[in-house]
Protein backbone atom coordinates (compact mmCIF):
# COMPACT_ATOMS: atom_id res chain seq x y z
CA UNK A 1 0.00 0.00 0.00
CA UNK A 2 2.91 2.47 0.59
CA UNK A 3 4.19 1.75 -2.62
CA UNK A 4 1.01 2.73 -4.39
CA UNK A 5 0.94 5.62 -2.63
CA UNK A 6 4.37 6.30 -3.63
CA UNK A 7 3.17 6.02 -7.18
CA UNK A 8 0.44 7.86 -6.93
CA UNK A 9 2.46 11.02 -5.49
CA UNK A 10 4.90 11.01 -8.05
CA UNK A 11 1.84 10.65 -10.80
CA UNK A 12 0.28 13.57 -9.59
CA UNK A 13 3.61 15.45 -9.43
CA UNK A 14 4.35 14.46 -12.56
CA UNK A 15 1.22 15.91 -13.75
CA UNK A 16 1.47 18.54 -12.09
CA UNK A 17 4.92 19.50 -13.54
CA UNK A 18 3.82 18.80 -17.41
CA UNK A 19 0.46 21.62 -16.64
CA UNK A 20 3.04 23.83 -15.27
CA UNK A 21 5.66 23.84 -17.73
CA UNK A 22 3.52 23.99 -20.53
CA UNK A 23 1.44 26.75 -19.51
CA UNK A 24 4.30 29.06 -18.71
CA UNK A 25 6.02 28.38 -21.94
CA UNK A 26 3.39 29.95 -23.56
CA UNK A 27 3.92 33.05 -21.55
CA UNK A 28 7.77 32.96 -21.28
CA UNK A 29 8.09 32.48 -24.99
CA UNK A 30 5.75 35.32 -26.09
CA UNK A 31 7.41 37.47 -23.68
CA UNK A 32 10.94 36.56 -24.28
CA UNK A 33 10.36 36.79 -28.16
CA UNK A 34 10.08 40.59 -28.02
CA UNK A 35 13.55 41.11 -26.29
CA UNK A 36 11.94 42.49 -23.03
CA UNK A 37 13.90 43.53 -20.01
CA UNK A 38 13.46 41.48 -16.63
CA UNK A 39 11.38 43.26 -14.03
CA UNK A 40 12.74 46.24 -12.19
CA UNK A 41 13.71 46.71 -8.22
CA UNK A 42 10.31 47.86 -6.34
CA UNK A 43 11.12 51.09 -6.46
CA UNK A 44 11.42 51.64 -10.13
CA UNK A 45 8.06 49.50 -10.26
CA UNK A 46 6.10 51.42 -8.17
CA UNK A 47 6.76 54.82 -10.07
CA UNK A 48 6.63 52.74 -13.58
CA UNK A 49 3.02 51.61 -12.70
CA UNK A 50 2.27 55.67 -11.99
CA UNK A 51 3.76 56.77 -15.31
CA UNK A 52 1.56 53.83 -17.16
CA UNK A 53 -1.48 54.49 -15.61
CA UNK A 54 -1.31 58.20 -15.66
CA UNK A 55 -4.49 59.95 -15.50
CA UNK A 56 -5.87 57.46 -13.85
CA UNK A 57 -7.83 58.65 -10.29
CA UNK A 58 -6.15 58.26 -6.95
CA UNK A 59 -8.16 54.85 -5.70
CA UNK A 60 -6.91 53.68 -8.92
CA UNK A 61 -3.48 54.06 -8.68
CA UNK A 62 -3.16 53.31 -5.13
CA UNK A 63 -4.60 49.67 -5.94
CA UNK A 64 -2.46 48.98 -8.50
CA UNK A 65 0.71 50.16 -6.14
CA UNK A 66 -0.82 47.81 -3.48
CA UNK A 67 -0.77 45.35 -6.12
CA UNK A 68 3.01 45.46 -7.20
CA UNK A 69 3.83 45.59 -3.63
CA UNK A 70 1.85 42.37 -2.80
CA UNK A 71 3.44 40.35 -6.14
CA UNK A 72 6.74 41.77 -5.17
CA UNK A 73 6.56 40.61 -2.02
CA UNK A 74 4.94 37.44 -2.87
CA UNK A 75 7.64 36.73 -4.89
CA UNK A 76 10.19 37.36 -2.20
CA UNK A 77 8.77 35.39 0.74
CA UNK A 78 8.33 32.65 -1.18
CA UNK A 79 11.37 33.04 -3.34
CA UNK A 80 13.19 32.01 0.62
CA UNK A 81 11.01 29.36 1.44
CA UNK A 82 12.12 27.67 -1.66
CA UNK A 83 15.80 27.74 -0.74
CA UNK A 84 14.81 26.38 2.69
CA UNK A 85 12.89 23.44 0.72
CA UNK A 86 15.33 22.66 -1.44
CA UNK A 87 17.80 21.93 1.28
CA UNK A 88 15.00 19.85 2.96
CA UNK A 89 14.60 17.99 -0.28
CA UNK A 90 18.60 17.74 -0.36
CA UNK A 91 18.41 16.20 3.02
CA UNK A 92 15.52 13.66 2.32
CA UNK A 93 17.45 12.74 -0.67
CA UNK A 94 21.14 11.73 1.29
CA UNK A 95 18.68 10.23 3.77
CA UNK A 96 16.76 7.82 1.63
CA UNK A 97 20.31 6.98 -0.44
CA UNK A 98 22.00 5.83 3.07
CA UNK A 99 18.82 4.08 4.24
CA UNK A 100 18.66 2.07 0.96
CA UNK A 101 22.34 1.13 1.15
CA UNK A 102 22.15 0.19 4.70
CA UNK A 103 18.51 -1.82 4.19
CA UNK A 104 20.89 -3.61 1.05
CA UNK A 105 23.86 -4.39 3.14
CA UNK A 106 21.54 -6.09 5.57
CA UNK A 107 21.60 -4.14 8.67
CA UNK A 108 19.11 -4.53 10.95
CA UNK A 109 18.41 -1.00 12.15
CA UNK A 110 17.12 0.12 9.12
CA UNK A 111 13.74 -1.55 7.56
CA UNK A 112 11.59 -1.18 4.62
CA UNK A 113 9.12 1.01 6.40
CA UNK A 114 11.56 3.73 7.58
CA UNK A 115 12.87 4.34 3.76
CA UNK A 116 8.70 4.41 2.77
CA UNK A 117 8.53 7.19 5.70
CA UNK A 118 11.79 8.70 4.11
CA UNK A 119 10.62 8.63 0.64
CA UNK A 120 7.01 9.86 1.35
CA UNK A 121 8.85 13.35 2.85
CA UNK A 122 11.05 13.71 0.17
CA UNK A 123 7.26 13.36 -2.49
CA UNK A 124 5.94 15.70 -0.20
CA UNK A 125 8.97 18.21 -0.23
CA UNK A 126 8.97 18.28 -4.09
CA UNK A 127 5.44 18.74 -3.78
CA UNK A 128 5.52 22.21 -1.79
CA UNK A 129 8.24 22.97 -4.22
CA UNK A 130 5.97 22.89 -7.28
CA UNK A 131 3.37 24.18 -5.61
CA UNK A 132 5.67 27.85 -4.69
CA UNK A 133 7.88 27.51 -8.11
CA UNK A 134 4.26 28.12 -9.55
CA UNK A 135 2.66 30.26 -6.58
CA UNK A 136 5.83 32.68 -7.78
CA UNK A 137 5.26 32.34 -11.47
CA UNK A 138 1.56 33.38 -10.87
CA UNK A 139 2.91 36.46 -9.01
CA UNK A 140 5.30 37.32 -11.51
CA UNK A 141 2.72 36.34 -14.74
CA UNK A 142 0.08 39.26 -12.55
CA UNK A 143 3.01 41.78 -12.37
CA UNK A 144 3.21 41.26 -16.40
CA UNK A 145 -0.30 42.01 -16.82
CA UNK A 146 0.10 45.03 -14.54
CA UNK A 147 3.44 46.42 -16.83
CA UNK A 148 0.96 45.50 -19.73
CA UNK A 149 3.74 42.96 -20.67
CA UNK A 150 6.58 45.37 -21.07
CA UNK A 151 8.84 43.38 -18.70
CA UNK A 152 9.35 39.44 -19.08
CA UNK A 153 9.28 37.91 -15.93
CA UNK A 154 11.96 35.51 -16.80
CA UNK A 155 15.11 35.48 -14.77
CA UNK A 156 15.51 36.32 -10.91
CA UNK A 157 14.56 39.29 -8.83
CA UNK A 158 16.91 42.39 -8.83
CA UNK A 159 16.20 42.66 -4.84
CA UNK A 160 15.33 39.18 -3.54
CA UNK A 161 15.83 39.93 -0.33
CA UNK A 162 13.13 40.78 2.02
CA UNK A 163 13.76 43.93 3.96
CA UNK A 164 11.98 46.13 6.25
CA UNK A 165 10.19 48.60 5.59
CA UNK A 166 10.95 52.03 7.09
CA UNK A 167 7.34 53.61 8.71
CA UNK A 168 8.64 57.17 9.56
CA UNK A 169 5.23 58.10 10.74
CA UNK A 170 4.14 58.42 14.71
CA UNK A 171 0.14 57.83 13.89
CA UNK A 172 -2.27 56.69 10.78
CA UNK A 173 -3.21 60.57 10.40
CA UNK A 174 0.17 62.02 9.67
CA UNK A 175 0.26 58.97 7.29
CA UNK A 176 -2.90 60.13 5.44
CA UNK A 177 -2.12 63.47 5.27
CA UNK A 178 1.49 62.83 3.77
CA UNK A 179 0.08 60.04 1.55
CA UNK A 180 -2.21 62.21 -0.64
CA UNK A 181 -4.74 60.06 0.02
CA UNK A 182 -7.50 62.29 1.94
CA UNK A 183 -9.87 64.02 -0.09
CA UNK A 184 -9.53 67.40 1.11
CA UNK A 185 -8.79 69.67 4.00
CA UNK A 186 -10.98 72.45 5.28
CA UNK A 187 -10.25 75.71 6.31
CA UNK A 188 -9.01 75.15 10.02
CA UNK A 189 -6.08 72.78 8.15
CA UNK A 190 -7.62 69.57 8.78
CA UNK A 191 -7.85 66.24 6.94
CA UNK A 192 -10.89 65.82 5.06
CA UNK A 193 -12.47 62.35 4.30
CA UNK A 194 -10.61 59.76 6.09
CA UNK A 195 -10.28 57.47 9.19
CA UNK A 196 -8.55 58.95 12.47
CA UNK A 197 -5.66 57.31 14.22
CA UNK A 198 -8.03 55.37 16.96
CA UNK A 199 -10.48 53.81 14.44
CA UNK A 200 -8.18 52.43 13.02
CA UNK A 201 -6.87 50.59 15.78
């Protein structure tokens, strides 16, 4: 029974892995075929997505800068947890190659179910690795959509690194009020439209 489920696992990952890399040839093809520049740091990004969408109102905008953020750091979270999983995978693997050898040479501290065990986390490691190598290939295929396909998402991240992000604001109104985000401000010099410090809370 644990071999079928063995075979079963690697099936579906198998599957799994043709969908995958057929879809996103598509993609990387018609994007690569134009000669198109890999995506920019955040920074550039953000202001690229104001200069494209120019004109557009503020709600506008400020979704679609929420929405490089999120991809961008989609892309870098996840970009980590793949290095972590590949050295799990790394370690599965040198694991289930010594079991084996020791279950061949006849020692009796290793058995048949232990290397199942082994090789079940090793299917299941390569399984939350195709499931982020895709996860990130979503993120980057939205940020194409976003650049209306003037970047090709091919090739790695020009910050991968995660790294904090510097809130040089006391409260949620100075925020607003720098942001350009409230709608107007009356004659006393107060915001207009927006949410004070302690709703927010």
């Amino acid at each position: 029974m644990n071999k079928n489920m063995i075979r079963d696992l690697m099936k579906s990952l198998l599957t799994y892995i043709a969908v995958i890399l057929s879809t996103y040839t598509v993609f990387l093809s018609s994007l690569m075929a134009g000669g198109l520049e890999p995506l920019p740091d955040l920074q550039k990004a953000v202001e690229e997505v104001r200069f494209l969408y120019i004109g557009e109102d503020l709600s506008f905008l400020a979704d679609k800068e929420y929405q490089v953020r999120k991809y961008y750091y989609q892309i870098q979270s996840k970009t980590e947890k793949l290095e972590i999983l590949k050295e799990v995978k790394g370690h599965f693997e040198q694991a289930v190659t010594k079991a084996e050898e020791k279950f061949d040479s006849g020692e009796e501290d290793v058995s048949q179910s232990a290397i199942t065990k082994l090789k079940l986390g090793l299917a299941g490691t390569l399984n939350d690795i195709i499931e982020l190598e895709s996860e990130v290939k979503v993120a980057q295929l939205s940020l194409a959509l976003i650049f209306k396909d003037n970047y090709s998402i091919d090739g790695e991240m020009p910050n991968p690194d995660i790294e904090p992000v510097d809130f040089k604001f006391n409260n949620y109104d100075k925020w607003f009020k720098a942001s350009g985000l409230v709608f107007g401000i009356d004659s006393k010099g107060t915001t207009g439209k927006h949410f004070p410090s302690n709703e927010l809370a």
